[in-house]
PDB file of N, CA and C in Angstrom:
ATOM      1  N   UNK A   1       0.823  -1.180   0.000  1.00  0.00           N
ATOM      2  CA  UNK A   1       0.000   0.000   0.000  1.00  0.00           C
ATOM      3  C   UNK A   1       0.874   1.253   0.000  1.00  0.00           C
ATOM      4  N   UNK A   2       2.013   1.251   0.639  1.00  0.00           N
ATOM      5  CA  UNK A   2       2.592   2.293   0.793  1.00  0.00           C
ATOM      6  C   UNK A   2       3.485   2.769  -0.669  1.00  0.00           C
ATOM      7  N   UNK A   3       3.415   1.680  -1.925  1.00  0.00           N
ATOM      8  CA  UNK A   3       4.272   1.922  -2.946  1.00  0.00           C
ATOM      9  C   UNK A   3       3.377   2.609  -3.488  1.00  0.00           C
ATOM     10  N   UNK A   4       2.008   1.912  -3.265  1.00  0.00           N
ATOM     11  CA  UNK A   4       1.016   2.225  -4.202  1.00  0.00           C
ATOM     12  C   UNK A   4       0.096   3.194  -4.120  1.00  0.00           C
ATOM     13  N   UNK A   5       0.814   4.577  -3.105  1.00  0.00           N
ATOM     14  CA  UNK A   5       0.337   5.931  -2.589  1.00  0.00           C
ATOM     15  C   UNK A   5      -0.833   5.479  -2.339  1.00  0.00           C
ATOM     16  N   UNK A   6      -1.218   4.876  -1.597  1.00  0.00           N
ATOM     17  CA  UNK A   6      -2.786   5.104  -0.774  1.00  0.00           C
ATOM     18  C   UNK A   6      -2.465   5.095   0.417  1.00  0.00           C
ATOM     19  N   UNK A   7      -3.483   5.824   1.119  1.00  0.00           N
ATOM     20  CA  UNK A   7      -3.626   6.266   2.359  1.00  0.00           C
ATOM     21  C   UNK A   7      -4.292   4.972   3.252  1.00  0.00           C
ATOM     22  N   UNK A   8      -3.604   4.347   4.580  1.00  0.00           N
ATOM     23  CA  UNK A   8      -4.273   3.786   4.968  1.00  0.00           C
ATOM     24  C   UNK A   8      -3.887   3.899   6.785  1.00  0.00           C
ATOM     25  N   UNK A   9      -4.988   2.882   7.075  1.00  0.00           N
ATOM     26  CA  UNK A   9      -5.081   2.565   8.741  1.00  0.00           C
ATOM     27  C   UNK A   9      -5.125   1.515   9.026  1.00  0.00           C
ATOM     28  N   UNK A  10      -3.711   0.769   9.782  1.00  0.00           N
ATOM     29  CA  UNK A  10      -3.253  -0.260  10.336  1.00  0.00           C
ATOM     30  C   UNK A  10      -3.249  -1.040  11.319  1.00  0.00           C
ATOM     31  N   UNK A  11      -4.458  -2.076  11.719  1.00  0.00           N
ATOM     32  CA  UNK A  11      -5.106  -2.413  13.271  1.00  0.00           C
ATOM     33  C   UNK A  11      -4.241  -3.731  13.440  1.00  0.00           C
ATOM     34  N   UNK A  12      -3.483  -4.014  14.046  1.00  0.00           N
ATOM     35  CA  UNK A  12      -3.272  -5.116  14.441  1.00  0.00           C
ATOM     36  C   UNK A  12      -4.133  -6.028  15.383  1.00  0.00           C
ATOM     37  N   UNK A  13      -4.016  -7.337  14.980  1.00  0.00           N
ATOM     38  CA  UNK A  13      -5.246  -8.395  15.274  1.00  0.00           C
ATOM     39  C   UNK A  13      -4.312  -9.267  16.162  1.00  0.00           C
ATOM     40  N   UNK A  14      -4.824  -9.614  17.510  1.00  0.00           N
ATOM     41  CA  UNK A  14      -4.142 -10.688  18.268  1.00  0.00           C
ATOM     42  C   UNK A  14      -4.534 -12.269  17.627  1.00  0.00           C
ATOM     43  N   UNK A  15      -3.718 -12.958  17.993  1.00  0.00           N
ATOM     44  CA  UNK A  15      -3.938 -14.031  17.486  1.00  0.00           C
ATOM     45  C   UNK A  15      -3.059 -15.325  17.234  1.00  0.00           C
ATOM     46  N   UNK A  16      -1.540 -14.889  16.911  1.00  0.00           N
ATOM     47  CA  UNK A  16      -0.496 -15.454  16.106  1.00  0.00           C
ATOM     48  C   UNK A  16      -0.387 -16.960  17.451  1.00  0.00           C
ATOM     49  N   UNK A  17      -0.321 -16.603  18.711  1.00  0.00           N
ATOM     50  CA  UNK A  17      -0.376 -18.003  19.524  1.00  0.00           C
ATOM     51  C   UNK A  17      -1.387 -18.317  20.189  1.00  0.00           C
ATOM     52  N   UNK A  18      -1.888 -19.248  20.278  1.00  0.00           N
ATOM     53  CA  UNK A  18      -2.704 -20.097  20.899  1.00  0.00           C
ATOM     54  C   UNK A  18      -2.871 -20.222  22.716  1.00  0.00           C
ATOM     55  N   UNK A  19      -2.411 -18.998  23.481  1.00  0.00           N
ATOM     56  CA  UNK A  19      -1.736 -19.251  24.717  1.00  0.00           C
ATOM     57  C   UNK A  19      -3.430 -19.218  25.313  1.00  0.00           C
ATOM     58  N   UNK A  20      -3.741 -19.895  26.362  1.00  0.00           N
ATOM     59  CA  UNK A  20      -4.741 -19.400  27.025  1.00  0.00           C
ATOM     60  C   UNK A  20      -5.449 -18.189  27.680  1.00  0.00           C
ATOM     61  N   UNK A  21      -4.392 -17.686  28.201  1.00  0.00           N
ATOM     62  CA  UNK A  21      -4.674 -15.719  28.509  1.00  0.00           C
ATOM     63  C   UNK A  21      -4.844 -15.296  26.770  1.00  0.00           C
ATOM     64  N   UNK A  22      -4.217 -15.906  26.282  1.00  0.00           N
ATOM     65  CA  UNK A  22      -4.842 -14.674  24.695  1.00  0.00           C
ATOM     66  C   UNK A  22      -6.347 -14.904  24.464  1.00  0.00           C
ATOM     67  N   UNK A  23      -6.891 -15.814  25.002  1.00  0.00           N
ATOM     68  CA  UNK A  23      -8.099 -16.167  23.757  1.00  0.00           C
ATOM     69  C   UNK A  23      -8.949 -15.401  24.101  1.00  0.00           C
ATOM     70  N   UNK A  24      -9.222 -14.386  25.014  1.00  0.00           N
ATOM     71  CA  UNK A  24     -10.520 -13.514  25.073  1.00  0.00           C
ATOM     72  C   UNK A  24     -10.331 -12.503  24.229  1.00  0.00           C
ATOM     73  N   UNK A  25      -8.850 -11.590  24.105  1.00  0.00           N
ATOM     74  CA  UNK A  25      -8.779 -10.864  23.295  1.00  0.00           C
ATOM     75  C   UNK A  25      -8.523 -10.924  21.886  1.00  0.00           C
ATOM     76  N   UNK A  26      -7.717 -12.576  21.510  1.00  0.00           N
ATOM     77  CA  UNK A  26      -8.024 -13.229  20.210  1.00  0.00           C
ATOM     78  C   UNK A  26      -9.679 -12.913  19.683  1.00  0.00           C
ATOM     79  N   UNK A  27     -10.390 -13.859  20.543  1.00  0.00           N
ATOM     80  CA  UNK A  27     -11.594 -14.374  20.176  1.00  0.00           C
ATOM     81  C   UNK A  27     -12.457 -13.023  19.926  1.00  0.00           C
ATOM     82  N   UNK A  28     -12.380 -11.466  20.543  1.00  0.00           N
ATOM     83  CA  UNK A  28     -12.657 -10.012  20.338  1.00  0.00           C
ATOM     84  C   UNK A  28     -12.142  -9.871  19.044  1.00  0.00           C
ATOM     85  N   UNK A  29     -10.908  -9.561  18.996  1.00  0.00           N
ATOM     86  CA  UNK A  29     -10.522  -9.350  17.563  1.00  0.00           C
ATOM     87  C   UNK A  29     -10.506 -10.054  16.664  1.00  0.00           C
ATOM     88  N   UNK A  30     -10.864 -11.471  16.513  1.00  0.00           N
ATOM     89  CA  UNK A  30     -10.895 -12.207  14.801  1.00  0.00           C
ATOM     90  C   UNK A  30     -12.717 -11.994  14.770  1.00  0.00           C
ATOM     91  N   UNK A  31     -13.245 -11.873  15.807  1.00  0.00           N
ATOM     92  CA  UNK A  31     -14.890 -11.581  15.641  1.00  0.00           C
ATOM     93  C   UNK A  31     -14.926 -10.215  14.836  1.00  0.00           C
ATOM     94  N   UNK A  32     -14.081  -9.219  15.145  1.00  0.00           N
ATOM     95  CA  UNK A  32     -14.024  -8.411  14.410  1.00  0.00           C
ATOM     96  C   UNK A  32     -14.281  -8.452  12.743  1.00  0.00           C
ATOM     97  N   UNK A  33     -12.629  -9.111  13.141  1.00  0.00           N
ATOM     98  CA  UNK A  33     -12.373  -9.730  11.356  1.00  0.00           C
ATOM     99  C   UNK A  33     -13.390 -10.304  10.492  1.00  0.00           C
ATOM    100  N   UNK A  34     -14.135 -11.145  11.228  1.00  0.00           N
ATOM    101  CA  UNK A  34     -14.922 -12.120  10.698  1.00  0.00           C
ATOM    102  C   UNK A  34     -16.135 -11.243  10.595  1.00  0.00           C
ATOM    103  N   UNK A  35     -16.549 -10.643  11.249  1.00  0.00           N
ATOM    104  CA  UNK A  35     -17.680  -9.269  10.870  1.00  0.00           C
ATOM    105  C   UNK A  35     -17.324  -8.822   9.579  1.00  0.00           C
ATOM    106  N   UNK A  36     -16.431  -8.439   9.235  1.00  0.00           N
ATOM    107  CA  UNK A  36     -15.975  -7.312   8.482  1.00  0.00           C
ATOM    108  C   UNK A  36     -15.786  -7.974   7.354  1.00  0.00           C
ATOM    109  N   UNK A  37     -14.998  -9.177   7.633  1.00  0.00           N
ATOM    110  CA  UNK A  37     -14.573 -10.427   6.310  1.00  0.00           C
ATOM    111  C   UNK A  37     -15.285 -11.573   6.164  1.00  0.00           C
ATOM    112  N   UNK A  38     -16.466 -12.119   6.973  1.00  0.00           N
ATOM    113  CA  UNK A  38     -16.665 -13.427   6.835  1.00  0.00           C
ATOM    114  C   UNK A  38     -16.106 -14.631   6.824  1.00  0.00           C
ATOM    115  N   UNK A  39     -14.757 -14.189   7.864  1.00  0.00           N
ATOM    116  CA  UNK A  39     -13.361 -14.907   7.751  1.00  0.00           C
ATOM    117  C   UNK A  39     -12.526 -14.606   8.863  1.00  0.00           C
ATOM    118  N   UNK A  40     -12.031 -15.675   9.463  1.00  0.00           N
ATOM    119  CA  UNK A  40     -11.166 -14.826  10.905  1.00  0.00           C
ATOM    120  C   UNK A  40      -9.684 -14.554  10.327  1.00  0.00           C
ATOM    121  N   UNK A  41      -9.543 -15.180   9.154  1.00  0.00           N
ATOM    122  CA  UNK A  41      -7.986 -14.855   8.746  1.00  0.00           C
ATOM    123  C   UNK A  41      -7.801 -13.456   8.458  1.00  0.00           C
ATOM    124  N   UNK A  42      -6.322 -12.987   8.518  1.00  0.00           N
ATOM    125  CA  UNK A  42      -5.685 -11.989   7.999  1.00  0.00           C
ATOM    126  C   UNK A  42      -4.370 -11.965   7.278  1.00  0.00           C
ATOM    127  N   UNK A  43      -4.337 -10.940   6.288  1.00  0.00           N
ATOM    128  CA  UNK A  43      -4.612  -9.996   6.690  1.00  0.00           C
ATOM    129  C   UNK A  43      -6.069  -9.803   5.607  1.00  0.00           C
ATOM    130  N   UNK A  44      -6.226  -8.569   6.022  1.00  0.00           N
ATOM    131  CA  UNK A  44      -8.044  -7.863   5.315  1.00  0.00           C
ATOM    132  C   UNK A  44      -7.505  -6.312   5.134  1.00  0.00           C
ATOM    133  N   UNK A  45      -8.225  -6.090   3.648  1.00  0.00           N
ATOM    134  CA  UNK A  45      -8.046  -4.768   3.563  1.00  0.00           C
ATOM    135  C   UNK A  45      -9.637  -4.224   3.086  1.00  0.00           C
ATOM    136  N   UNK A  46     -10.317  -3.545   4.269  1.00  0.00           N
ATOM    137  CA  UNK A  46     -11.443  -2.737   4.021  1.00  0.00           C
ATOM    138  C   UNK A  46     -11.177  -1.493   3.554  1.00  0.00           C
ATOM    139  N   UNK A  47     -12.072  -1.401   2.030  1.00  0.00           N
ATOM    140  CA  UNK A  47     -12.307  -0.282   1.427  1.00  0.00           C
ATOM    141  C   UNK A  47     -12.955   0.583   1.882  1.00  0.00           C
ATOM    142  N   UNK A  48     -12.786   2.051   1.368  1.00  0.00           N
ATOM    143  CA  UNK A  48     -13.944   2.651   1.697  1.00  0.00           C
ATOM    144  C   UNK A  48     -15.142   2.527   1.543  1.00  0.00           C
ATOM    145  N   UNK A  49     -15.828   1.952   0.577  1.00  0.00           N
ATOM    146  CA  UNK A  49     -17.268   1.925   0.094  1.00  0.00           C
ATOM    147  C   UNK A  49     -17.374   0.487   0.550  1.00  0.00           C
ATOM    148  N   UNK A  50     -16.563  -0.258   1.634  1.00  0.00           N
ATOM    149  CA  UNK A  50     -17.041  -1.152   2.276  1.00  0.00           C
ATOM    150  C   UNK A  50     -16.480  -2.752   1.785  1.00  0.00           C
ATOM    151  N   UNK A  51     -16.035  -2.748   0.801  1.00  0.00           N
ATOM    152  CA  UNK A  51     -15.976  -3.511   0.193  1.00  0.00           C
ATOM    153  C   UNK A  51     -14.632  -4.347   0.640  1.00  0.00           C
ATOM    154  N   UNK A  52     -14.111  -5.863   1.031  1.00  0.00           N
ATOM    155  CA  UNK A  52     -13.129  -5.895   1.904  1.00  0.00           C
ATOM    156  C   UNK A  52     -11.923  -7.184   0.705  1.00  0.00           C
ATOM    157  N   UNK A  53     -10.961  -6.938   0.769  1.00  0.00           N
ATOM    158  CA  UNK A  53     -10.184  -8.094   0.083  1.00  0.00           C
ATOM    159  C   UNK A  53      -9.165  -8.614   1.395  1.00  0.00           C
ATOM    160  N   UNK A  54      -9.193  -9.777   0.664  1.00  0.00           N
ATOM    161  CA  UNK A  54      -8.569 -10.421   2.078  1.00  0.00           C
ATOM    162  C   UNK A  54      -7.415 -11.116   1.099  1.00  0.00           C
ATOM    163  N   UNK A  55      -6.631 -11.745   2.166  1.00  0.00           N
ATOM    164  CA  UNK A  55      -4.883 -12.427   1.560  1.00  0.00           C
ATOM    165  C   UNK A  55      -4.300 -11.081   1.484  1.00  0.00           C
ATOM    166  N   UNK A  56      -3.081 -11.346   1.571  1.00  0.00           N
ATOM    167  CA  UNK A  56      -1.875 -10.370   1.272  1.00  0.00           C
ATOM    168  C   UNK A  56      -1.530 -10.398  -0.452  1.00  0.00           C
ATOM    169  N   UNK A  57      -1.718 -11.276  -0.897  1.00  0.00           N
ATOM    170  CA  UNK A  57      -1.437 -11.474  -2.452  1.00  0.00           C
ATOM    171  C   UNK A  57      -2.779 -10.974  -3.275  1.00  0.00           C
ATOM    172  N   UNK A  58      -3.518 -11.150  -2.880  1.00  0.00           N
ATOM    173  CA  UNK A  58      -5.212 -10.164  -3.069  1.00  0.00           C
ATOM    174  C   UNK A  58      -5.140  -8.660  -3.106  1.00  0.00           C
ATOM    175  N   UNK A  59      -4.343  -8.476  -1.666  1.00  0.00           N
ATOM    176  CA  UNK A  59      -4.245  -6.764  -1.341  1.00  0.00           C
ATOM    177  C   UNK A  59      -3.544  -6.505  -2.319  1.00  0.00           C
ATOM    178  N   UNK A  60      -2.161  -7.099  -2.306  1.00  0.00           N
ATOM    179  CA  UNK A  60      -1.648  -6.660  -3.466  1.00  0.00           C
ATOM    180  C   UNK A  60      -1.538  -6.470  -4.757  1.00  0.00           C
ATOM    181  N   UNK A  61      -2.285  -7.309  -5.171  1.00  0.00           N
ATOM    182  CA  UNK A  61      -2.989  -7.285  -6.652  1.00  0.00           C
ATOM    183  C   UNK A  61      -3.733  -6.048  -6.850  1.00  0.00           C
ATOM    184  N   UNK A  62      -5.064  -6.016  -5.952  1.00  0.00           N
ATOM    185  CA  UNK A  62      -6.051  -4.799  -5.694  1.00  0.00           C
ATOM    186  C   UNK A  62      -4.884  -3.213  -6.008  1.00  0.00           C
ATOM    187  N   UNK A  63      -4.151  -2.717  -5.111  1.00  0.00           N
ATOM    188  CA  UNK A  63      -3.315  -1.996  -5.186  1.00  0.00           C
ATOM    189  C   UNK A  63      -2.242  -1.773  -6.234  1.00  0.00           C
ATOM    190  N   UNK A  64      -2.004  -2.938  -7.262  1.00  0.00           N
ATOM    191  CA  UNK A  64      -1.299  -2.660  -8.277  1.00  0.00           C
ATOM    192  C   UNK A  64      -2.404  -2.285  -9.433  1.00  0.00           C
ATOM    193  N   UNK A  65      -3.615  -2.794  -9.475  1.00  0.00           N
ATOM    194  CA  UNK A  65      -4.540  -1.945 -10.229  1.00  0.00           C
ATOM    195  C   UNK A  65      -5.407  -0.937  -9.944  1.00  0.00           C
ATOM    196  N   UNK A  66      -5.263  -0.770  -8.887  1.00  0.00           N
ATOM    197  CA  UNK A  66      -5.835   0.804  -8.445  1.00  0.00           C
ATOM    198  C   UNK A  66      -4.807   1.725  -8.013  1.00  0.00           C
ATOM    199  N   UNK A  67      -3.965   2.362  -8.670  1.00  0.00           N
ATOM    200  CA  UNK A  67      -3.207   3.417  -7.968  1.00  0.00           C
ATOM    201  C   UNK A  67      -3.545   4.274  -7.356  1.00  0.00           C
ATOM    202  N   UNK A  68      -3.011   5.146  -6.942  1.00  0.00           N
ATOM    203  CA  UNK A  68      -3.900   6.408  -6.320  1.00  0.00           C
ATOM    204  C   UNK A  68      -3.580   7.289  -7.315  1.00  0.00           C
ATOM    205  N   UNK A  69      -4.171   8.134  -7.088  1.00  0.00           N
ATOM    206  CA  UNK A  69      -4.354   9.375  -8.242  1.00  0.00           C
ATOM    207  C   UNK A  69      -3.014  10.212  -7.476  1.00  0.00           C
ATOM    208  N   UNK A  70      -2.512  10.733  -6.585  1.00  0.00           N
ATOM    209  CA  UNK A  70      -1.535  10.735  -6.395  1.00  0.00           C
ATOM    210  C   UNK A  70      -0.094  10.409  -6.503  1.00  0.00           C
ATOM    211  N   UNK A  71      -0.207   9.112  -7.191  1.00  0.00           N
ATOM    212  CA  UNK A  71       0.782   7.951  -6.785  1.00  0.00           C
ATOM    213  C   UNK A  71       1.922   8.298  -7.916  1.00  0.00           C
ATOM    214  N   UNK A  72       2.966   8.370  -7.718  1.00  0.00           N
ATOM    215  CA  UNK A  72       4.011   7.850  -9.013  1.00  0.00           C
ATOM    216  C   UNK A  72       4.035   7.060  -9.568  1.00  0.00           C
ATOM    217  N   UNK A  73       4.011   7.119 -11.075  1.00  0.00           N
ATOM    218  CA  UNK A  73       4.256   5.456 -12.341  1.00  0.00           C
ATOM    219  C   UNK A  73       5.747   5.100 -11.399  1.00  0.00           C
TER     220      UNK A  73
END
């Protein structure tokens, strides 16, 4: 996102271990995710008009065909 001049906001999601003290605030934040994505995985990139792509190889695709109108070739 950042090559591809768009503006964004970066939430980090608990999750990565399985420890028992994590899972209330896991289980808060992938509910999130899964609201938003229909999916507890990440990462997720919500659009503005709502619309959400998920995978990192997704985001990045999305972002190599939408530049920003800002952005440098």
């Amino acid at each position: 996102m950042n090559q591809a001049g768009h503006p964004y906001e970066w939430k980090k999601v608990r999750g990565g271990t399985l420890k028992m003290w994590t899972w209330p605030s896991r289980a808060r934040d992938r509910a999130e995710v899964e609201q938003l994505s229909g999916q507890r995985g990440v990462p997720i990139l919500v659009l503005d008009d709502g619309e959400v792509i998920a995978g990192s190889g997704e985001i990045v695709r999305w972002a190599h065909e939408h530049p920003a109108a800002n952005a440098s070739a």
